[in-house]
Protein backbone atom coordinates (compact mmCIF):
# COMPACT_ATOMS: atom_id res chain seq x y z
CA UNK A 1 36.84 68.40 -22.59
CA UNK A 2 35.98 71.95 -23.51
CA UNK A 3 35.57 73.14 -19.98
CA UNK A 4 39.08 72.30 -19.23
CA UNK A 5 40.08 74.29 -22.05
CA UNK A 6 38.10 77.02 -20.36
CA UNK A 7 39.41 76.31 -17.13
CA UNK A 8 43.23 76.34 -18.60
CA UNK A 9 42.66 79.76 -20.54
CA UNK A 10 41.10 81.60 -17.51
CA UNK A 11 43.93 80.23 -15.18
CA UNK A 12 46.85 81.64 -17.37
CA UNK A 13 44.95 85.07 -17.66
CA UNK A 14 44.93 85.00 -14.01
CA UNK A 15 47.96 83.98 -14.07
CA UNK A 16 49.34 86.60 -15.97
CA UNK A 17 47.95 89.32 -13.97
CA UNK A 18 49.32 88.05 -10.88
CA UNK A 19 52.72 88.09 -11.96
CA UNK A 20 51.86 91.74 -12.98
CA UNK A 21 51.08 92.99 -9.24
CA UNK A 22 53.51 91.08 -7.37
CA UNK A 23 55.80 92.53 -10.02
CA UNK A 24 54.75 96.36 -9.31
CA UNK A 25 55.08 95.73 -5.55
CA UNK A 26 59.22 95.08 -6.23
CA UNK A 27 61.12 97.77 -5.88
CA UNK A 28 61.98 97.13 -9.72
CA UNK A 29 58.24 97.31 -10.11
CA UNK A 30 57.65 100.76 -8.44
CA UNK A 31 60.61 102.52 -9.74
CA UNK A 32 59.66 101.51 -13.38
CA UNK A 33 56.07 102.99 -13.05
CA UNK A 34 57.59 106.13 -11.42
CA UNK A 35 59.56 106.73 -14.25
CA UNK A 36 56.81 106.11 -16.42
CA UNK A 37 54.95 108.47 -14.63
CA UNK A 38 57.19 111.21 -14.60
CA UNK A 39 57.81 111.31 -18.28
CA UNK A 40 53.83 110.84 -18.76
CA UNK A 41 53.47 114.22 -17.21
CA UNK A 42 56.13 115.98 -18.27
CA UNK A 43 54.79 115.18 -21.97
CA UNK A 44 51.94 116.16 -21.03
CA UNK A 45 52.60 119.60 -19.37
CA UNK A 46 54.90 120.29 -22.44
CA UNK A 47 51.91 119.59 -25.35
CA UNK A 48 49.59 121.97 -22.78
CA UNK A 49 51.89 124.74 -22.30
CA UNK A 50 52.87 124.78 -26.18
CA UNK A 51 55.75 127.80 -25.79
CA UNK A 52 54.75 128.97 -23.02
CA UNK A 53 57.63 128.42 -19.89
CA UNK A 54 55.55 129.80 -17.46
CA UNK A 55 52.64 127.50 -18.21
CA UNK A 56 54.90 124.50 -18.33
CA UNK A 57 56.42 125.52 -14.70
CA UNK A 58 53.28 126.36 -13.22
CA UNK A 59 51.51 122.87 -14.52
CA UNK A 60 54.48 120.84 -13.34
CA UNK A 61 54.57 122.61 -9.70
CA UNK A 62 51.18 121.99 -9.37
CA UNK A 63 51.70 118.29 -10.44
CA UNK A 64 54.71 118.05 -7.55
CA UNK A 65 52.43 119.82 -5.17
CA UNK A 66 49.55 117.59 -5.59
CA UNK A 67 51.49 113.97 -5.59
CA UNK A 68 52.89 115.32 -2.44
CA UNK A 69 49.89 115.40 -0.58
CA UNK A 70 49.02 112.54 -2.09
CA UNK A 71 51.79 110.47 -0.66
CA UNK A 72 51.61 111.96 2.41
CA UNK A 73 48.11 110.96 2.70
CA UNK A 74 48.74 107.20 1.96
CA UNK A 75 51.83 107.31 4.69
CA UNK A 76 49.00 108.95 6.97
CA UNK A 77 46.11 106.38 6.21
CA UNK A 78 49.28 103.18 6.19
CA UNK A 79 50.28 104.53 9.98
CA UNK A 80 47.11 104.73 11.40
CA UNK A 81 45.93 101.36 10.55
């Protein structure tokens, strides 16, 4: 009886984390962790940059800059296969 116990525990973990990714790959899903995302680095750009405008601006360009060529990398490495 104890290994079904196991068996029941590890399936709802499992479980649990499925509905997790096949929620992230809804539209829902993806908009919510851009969000998050956004406001993540924004927060963090503002506690680096203190007063500093500049600093914020510069930190937050480089951000957009970089998850640009990100994406555009993923579209690449998607189209090719």
């Amino acid at each position: 009886m104890a290994s079904k116990s196991k068996t029941k525990k590890t399936q709802t973990r499992n479980e649990g984390k499925e509905r997790f990714k096949s929620f992230m790959r809804t539209p829902a899903g993806i908009w919510i962790a851009g969000i998050l995302s956004v406001a993540f680095l924004l927060t963090l750009n503002t506690l680096i940059a203190g007063n500093s405008l500049d600093t914020f601006l510069g930190l937050t360009a480089f951000a957009i800059i970089a998850a640009t060529v990100v994406i555009w990398v993923i579209l690449l490495r998607r189209r090719s296969k």
